[in-house]
PDB file of N, CA and C in Angstrom:
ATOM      1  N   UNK A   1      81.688 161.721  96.438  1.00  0.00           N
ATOM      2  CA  UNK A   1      81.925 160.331  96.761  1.00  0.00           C
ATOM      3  C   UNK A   1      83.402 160.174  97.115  1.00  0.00           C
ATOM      4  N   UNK A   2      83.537 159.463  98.066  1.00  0.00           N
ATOM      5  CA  UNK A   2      84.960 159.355  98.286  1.00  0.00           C
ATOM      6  C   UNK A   2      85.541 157.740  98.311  1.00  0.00           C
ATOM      7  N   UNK A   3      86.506 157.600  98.664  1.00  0.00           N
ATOM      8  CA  UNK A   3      86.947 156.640  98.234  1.00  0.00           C
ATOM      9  C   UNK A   3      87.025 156.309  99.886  1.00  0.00           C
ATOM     10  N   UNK A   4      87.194 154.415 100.291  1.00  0.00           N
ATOM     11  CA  UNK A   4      87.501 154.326 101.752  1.00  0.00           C
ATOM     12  C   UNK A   4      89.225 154.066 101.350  1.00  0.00           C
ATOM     13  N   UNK A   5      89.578 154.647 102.708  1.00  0.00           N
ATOM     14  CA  UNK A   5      91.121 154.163 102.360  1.00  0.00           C
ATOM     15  C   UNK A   5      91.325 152.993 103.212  1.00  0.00           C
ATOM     16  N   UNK A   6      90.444 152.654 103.747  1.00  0.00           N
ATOM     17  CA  UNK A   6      91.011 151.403 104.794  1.00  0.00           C
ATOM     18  C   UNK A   6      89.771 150.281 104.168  1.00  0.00           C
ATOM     19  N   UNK A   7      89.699 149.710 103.097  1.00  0.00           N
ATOM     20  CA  UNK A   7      89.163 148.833 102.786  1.00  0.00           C
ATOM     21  C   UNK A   7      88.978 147.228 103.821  1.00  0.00           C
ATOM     22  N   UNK A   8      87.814 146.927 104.213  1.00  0.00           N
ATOM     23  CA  UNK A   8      87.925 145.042 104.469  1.00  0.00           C
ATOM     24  C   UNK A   8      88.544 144.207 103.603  1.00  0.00           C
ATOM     25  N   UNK A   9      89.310 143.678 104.308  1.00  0.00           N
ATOM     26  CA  UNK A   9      90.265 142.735 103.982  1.00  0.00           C
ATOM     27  C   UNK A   9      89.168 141.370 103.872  1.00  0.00           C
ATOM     28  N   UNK A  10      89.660 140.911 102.511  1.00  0.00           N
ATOM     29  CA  UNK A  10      88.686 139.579 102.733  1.00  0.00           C
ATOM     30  C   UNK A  10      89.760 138.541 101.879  1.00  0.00           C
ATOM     31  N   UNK A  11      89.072 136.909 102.534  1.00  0.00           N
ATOM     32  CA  UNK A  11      89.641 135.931 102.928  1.00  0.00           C
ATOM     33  C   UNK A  11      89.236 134.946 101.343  1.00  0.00           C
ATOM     34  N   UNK A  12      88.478 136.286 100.312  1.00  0.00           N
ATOM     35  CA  UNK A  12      88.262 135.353  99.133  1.00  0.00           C
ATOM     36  C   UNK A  12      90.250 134.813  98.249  1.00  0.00           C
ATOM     37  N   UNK A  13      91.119 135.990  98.340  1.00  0.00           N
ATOM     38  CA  UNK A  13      91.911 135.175  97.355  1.00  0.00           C
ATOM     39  C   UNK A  13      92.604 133.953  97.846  1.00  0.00           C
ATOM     40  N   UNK A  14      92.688 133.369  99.370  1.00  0.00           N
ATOM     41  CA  UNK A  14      93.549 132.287  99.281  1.00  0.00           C
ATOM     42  C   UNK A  14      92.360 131.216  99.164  1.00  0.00           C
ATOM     43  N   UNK A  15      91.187 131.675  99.568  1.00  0.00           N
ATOM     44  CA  UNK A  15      90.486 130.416  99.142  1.00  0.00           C
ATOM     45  C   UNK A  15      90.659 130.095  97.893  1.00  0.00           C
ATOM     46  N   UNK A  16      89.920 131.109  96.740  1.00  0.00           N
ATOM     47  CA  UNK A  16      89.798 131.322  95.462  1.00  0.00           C
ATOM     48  C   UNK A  16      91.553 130.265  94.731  1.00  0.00           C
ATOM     49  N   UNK A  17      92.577 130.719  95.747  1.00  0.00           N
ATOM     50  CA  UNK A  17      94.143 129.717  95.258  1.00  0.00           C
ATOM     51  C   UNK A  17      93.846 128.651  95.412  1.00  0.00           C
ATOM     52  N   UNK A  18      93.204 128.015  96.261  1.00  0.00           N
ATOM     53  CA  UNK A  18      93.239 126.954  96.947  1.00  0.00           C
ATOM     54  C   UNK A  18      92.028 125.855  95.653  1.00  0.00           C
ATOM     55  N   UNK A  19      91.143 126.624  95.376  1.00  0.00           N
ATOM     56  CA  UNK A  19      90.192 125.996  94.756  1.00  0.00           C
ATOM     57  C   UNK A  19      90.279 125.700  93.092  1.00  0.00           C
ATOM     58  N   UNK A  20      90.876 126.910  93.215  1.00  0.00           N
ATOM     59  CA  UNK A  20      91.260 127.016  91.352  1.00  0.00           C
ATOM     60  C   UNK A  20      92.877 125.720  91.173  1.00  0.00           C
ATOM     61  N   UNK A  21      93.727 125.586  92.510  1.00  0.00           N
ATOM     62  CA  UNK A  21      94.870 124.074  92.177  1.00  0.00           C
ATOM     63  C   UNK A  21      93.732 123.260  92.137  1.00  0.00           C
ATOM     64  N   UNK A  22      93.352 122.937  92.985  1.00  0.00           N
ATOM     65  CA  UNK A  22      92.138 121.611  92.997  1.00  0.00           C
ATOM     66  C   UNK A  22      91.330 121.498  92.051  1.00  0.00           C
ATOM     67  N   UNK A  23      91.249 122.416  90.948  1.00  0.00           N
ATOM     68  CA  UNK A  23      90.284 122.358  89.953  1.00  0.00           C
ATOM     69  C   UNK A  23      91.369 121.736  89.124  1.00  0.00           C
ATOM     70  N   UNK A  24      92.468 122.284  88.905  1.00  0.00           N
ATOM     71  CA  UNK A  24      93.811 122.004  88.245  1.00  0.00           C
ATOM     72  C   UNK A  24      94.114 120.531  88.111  1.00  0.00           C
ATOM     73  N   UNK A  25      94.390 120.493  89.321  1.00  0.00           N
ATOM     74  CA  UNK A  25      94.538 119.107  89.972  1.00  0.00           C
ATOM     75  C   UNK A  25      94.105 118.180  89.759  1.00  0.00           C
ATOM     76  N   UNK A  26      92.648 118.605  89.577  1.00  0.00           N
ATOM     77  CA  UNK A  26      91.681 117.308  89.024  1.00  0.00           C
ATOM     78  C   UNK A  26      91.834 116.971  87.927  1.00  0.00           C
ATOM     79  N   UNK A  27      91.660 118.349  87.282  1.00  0.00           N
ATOM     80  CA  UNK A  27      91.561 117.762  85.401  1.00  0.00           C
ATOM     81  C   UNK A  27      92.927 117.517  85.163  1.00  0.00           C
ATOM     82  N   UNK A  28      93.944 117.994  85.441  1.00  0.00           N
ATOM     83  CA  UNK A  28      95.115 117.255  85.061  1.00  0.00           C
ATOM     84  C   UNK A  28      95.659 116.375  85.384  1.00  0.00           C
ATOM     85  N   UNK A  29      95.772 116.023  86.343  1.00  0.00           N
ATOM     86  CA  UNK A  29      96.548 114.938  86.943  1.00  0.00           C
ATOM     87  C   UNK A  29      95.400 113.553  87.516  1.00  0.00           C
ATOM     88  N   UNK A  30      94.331 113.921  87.582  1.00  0.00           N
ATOM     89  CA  UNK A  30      93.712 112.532  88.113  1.00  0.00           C
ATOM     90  C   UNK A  30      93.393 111.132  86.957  1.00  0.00           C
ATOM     91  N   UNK A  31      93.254 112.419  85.699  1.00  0.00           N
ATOM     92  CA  UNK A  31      93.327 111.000  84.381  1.00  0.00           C
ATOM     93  C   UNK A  31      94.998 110.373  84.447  1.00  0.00           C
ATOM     94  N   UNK A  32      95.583 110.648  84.775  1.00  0.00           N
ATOM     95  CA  UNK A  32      96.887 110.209  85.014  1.00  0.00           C
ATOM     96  C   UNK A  32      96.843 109.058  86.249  1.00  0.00           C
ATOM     97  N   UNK A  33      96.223 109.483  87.280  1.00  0.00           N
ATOM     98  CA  UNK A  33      96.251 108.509  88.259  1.00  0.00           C
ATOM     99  C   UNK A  33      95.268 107.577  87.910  1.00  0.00           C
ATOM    100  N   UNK A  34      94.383 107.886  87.335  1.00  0.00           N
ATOM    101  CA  UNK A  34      93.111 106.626  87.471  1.00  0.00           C
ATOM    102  C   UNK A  34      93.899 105.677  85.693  1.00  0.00           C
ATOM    103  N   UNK A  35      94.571 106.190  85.001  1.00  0.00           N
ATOM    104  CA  UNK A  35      95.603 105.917  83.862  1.00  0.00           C
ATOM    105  C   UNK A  35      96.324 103.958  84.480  1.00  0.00           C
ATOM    106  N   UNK A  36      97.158 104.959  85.771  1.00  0.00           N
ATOM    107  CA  UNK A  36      97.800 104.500  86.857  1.00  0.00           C
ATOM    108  C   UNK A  36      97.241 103.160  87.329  1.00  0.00           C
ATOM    109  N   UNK A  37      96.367 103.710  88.184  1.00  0.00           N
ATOM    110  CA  UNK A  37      96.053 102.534  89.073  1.00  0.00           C
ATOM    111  C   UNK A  37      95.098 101.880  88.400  1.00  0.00           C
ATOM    112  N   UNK A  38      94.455 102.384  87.433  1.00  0.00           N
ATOM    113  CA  UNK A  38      92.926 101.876  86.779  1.00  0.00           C
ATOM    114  C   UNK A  38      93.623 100.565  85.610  1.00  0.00           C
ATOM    115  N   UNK A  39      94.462 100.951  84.967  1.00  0.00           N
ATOM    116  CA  UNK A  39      94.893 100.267  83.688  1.00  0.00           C
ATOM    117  C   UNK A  39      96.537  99.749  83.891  1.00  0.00           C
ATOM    118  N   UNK A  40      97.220 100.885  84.154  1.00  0.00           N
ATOM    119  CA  UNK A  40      99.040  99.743  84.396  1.00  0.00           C
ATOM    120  C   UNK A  40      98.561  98.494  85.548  1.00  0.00           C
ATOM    121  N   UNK A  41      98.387  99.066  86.448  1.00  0.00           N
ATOM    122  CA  UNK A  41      98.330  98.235  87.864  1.00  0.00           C
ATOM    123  C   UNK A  41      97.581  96.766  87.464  1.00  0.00           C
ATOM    124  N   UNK A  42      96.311  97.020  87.594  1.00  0.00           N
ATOM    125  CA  UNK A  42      95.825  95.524  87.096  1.00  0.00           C
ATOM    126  C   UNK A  42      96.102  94.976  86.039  1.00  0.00           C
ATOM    127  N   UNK A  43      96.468  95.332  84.847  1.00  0.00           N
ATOM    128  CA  UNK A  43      97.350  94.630  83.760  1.00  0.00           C
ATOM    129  C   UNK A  43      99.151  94.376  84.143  1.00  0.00           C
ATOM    130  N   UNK A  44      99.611  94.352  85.127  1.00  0.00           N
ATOM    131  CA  UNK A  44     100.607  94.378  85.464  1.00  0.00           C
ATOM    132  C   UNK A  44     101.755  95.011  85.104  1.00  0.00           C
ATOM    133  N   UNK A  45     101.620  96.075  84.333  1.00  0.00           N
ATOM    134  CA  UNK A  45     102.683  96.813  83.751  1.00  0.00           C
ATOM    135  C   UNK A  45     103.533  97.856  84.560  1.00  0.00           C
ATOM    136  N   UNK A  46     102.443  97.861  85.692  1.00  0.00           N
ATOM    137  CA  UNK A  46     103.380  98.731  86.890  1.00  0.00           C
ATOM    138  C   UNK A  46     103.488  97.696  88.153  1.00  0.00           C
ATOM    139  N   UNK A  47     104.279  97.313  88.699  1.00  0.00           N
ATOM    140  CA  UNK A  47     104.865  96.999  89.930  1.00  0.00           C
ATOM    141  C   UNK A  47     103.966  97.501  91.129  1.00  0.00           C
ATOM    142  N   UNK A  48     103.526  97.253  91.700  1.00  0.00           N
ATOM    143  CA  UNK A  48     103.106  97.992  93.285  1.00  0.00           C
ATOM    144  C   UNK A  48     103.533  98.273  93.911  1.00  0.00           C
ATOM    145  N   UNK A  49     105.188  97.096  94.262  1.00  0.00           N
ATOM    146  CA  UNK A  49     106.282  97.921  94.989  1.00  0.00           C
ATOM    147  C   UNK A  49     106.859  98.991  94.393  1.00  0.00           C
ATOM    148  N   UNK A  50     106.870  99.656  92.708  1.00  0.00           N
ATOM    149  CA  UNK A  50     107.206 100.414  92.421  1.00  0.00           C
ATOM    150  C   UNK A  50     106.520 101.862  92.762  1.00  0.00           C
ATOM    151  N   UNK A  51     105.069 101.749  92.676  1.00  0.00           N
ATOM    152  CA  UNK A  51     104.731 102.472  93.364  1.00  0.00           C
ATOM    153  C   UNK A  51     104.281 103.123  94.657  1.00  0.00           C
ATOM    154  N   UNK A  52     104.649 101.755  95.523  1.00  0.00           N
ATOM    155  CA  UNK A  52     105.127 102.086  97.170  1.00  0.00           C
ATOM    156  C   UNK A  52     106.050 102.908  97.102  1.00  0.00           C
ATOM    157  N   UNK A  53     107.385 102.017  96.572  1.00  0.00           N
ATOM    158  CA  UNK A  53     108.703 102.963  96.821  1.00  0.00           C
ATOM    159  C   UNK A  53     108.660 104.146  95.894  1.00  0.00           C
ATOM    160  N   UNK A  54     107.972 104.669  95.102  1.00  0.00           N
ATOM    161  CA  UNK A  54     107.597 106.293  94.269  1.00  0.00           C
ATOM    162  C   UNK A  54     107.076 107.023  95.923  1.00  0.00           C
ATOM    163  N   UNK A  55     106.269 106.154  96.447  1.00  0.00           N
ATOM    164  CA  UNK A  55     105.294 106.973  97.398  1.00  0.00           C
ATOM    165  C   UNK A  55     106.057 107.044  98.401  1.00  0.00           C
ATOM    166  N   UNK A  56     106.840 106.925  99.130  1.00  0.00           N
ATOM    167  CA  UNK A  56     108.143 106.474  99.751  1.00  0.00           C
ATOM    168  C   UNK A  56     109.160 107.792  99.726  1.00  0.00           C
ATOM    169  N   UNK A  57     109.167 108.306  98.868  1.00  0.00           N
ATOM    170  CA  UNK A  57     110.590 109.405  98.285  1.00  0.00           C
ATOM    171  C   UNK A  57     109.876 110.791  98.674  1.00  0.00           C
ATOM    172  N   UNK A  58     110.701 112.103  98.528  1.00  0.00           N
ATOM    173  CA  UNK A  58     110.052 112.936  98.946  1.00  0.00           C
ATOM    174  C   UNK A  58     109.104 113.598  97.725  1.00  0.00           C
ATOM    175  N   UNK A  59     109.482 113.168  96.722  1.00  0.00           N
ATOM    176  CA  UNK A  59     108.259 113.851  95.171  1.00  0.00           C
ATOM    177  C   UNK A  59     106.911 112.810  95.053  1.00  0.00           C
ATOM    178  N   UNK A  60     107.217 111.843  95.976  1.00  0.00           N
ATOM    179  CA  UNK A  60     106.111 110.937  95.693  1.00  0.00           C
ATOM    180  C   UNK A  60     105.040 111.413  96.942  1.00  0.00           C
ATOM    181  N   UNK A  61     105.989 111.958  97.927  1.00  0.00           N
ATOM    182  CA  UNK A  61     105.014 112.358  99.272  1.00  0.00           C
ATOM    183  C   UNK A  61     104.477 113.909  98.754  1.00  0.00           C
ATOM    184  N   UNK A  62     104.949 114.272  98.217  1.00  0.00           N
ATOM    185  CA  UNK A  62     104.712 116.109  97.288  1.00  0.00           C
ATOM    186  C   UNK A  62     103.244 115.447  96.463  1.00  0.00           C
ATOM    187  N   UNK A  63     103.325 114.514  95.621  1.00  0.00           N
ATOM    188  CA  UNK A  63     102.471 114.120  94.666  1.00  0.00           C
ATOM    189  C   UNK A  63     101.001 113.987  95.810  1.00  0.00           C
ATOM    190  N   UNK A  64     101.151 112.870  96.493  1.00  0.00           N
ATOM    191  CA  UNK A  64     100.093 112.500  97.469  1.00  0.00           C
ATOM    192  C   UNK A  64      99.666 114.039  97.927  1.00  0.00           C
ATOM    193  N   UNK A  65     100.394 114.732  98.484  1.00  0.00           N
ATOM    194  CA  UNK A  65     100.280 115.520  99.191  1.00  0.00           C
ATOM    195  C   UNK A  65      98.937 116.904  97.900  1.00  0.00           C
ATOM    196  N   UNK A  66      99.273 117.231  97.296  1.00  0.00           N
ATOM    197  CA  UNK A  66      98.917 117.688  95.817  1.00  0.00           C
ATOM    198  C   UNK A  66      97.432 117.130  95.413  1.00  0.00           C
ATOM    199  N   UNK A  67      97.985 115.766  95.412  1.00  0.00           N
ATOM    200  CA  UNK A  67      96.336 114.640  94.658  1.00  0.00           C
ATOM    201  C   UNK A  67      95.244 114.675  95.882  1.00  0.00           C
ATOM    202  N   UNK A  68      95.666 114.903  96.592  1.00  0.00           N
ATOM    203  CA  UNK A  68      94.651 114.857  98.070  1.00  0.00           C
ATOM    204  C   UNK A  68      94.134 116.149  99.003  1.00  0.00           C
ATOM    205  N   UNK A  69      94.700 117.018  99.030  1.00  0.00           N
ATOM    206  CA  UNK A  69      94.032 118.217  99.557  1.00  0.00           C
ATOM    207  C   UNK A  69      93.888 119.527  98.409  1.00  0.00           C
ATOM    208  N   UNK A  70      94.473 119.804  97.405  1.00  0.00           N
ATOM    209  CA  UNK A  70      93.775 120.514  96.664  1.00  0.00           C
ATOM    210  C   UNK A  70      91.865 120.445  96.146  1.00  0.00           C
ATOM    211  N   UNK A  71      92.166 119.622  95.580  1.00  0.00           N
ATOM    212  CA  UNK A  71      90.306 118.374  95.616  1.00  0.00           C
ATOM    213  C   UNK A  71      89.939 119.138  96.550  1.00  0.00           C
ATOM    214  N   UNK A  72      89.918 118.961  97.580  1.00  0.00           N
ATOM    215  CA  UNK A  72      88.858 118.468  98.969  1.00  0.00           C
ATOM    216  C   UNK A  72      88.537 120.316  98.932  1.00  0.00           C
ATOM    217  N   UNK A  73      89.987 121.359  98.816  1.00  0.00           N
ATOM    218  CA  UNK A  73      89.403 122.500  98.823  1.00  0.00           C
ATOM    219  C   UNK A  73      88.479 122.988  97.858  1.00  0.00           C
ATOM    220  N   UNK A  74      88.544 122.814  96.839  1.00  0.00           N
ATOM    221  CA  UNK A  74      87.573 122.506  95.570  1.00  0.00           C
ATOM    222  C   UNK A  74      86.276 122.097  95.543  1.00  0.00           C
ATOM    223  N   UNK A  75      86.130 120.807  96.386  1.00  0.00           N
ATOM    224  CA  UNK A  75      84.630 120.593  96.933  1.00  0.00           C
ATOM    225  C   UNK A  75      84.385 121.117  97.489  1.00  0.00           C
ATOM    226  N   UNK A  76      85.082 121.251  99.050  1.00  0.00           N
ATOM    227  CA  UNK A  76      84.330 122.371 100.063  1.00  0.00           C
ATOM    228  C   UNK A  76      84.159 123.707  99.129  1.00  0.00           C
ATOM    229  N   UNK A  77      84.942 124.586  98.796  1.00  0.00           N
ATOM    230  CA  UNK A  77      83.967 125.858  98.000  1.00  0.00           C
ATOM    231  C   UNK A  77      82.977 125.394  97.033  1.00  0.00           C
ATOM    232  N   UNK A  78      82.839 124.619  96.520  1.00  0.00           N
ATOM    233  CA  UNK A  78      82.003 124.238  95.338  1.00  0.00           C
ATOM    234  C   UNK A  78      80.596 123.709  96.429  1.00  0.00           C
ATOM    235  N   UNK A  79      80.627 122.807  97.492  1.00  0.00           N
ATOM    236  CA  UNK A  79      79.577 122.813  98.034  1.00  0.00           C
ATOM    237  C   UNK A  79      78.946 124.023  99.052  1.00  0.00           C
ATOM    238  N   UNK A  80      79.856 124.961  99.468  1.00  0.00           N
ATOM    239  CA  UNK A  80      79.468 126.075 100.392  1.00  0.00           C
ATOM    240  C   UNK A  80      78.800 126.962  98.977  1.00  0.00           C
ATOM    241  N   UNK A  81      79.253 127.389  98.055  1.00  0.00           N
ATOM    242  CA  UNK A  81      78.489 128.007  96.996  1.00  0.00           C
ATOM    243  C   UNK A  81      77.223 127.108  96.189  1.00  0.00           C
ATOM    244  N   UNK A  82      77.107 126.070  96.176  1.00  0.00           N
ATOM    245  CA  UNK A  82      75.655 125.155  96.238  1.00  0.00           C
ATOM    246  C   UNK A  82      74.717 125.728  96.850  1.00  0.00           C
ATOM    247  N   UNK A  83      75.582 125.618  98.069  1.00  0.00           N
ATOM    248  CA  UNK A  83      74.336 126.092  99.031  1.00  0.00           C
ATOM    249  C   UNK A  83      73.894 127.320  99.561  1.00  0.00           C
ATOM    250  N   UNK A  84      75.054 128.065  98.930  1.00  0.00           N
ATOM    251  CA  UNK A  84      74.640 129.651  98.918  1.00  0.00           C
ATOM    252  C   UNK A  84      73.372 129.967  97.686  1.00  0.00           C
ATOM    253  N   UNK A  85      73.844 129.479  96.973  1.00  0.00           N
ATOM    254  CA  UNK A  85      72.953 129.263  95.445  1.00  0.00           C
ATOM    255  C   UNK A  85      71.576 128.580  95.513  1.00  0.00           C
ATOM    256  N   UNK A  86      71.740 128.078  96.592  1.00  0.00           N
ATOM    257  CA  UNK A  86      70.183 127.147  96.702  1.00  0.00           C
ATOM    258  C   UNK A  86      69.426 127.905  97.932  1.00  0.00           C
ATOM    259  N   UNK A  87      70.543 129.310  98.635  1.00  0.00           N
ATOM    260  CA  UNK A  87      69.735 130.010  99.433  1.00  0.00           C
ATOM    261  C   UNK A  87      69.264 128.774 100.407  1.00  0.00           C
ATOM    262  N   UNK A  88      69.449 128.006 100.617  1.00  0.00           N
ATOM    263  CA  UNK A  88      70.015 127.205 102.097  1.00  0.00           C
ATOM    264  C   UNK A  88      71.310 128.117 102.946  1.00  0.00           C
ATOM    265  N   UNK A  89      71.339 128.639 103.973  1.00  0.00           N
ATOM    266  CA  UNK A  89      71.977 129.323 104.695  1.00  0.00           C
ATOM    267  C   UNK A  89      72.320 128.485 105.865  1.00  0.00           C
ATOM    268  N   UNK A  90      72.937 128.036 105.814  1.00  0.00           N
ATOM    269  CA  UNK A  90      73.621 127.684 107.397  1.00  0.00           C
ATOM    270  C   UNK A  90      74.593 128.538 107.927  1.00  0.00           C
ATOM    271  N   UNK A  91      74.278 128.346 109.388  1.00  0.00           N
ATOM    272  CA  UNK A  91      75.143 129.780 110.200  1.00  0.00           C
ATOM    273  C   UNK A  91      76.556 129.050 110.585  1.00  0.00           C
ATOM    274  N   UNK A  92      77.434 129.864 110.035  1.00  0.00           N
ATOM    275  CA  UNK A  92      78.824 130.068 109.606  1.00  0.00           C
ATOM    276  C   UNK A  92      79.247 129.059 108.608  1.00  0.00           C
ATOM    277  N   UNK A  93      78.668 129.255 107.701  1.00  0.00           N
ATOM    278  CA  UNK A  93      78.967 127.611 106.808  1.00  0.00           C
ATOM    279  C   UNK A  93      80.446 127.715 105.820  1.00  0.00           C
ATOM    280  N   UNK A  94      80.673 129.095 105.739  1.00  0.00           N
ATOM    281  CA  UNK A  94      82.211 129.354 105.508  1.00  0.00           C
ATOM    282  C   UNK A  94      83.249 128.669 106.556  1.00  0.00           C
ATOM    283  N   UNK A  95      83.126 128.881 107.866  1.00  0.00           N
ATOM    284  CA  UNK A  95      83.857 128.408 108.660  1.00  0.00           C
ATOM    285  C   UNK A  95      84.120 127.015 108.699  1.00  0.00           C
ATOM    286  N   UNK A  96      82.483 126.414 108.764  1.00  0.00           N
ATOM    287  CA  UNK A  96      82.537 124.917 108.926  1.00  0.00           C
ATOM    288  C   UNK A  96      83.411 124.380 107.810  1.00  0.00           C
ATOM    289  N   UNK A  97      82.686 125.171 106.180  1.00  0.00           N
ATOM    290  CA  UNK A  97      83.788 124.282 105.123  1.00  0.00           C
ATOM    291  C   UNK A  97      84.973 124.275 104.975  1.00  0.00           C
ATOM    292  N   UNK A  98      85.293 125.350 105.608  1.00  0.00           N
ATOM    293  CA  UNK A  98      86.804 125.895 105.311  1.00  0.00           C
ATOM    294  C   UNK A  98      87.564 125.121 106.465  1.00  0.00           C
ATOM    295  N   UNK A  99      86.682 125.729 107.570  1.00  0.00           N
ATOM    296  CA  UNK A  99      87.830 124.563 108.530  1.00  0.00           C
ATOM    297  C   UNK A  99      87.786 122.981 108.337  1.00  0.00           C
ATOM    298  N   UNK A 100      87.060 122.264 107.557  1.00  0.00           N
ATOM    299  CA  UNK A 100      86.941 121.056 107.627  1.00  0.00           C
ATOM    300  C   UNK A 100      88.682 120.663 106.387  1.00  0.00           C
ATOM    301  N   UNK A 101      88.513 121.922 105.508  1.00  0.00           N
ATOM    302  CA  UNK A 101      89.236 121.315 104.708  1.00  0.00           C
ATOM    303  C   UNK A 101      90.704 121.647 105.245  1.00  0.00           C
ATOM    304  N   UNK A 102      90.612 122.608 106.042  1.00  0.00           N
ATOM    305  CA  UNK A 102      91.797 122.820 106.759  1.00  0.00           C
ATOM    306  C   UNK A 102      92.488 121.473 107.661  1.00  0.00           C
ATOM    307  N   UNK A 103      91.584 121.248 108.692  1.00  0.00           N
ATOM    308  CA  UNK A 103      91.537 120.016 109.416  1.00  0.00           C
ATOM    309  C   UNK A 103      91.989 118.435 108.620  1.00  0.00           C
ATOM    310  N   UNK A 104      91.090 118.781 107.650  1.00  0.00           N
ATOM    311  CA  UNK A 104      91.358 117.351 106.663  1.00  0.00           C
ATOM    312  C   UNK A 104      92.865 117.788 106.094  1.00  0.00           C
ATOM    313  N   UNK A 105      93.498 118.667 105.276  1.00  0.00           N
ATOM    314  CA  UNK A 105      95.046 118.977 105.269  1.00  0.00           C
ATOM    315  C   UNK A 105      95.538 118.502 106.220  1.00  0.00           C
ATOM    316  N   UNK A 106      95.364 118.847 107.133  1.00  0.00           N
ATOM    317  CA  UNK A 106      96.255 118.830 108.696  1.00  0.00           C
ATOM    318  C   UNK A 106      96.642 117.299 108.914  1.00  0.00           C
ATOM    319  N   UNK A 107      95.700 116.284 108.516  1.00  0.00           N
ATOM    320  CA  UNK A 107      95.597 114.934 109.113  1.00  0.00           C
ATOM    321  C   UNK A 107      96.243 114.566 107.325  1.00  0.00           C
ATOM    322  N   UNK A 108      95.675 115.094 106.669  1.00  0.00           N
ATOM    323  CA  UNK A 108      96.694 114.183 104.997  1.00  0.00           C
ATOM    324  C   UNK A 108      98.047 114.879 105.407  1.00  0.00           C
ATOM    325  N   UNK A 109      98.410 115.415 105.504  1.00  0.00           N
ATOM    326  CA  UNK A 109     100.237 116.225 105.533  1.00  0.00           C
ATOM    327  C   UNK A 109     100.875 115.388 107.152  1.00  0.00           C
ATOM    328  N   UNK A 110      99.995 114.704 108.361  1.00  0.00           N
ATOM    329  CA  UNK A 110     100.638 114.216 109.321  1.00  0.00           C
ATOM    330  C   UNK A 110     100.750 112.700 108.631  1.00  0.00           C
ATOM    331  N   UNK A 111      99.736 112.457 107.671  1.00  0.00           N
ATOM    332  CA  UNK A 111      99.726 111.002 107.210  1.00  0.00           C
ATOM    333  C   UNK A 111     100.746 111.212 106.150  1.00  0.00           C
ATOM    334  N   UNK A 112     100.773 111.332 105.562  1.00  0.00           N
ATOM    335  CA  UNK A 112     101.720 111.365 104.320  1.00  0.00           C
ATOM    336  C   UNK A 112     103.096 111.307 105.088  1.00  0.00           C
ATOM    337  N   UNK A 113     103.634 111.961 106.237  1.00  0.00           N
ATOM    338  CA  UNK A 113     104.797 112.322 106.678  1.00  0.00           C
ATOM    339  C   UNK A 113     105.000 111.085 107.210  1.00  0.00           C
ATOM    340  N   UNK A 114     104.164 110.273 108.039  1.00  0.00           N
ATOM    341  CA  UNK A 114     104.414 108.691 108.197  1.00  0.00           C
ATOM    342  C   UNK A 114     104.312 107.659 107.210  1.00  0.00           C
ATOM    343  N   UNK A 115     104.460 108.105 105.984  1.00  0.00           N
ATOM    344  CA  UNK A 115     105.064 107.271 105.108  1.00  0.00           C
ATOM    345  C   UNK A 115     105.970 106.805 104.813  1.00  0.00           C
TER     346      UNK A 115
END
């Protein structure tokens, strides 16, 4: 038996990065935001212009940037493995999810920058 020395290169670890922040992401930081907007905000203890002008600065555009496309990579693998798992096969359904979440980055990081 031999060993190959030129192994396939595969495209699992940046997904696998991408999905495991967004898992991160969620459980840590979204009880914080829904904290946020769910309970300060309508009891008035936070300002709105305060958190315009947070969203405004460049750690507040990092934050958005963070709370919004990690997630989305997270779902897309979590629904492309659904449906690997349910043996539903759609042809190239890696591509479709992956590029969607790519695409969807692309348009949160041009939006965020016009903030």
């Amino acid at each position: 038996m031999s060993i190959d020395q030129n192994p396939k290169r595969s495209n699992e670890p940046p997904v696998w990065l991408m999905f495991s922040a967004g898992g991160m992401v969620s459980a840590l930081l979204f009880p914080v935001v829904i904290f946020i907007i769910g309970l300060l905000l309508p009891f008035g203890l936070v300002s709105p212009d305060n958190i315009i002008a947070f969203a405004q600065t460049w750690i507040g555009k990092l934050a958005i940037l963070v709370l919004a496309i990690f997630p989305m990579w997270t779902g897309m693998h979590r629904l492309h493995l659904v449906l690997h798992d349910l043996k539903i096969h759609v042809p190239a359904s890696a591509l479709i999810f992956y590029g969607l979440s790519v695409l969807y980055s692309i348009l949160v990081i041009f939006a965020v920058v016009q903030i």
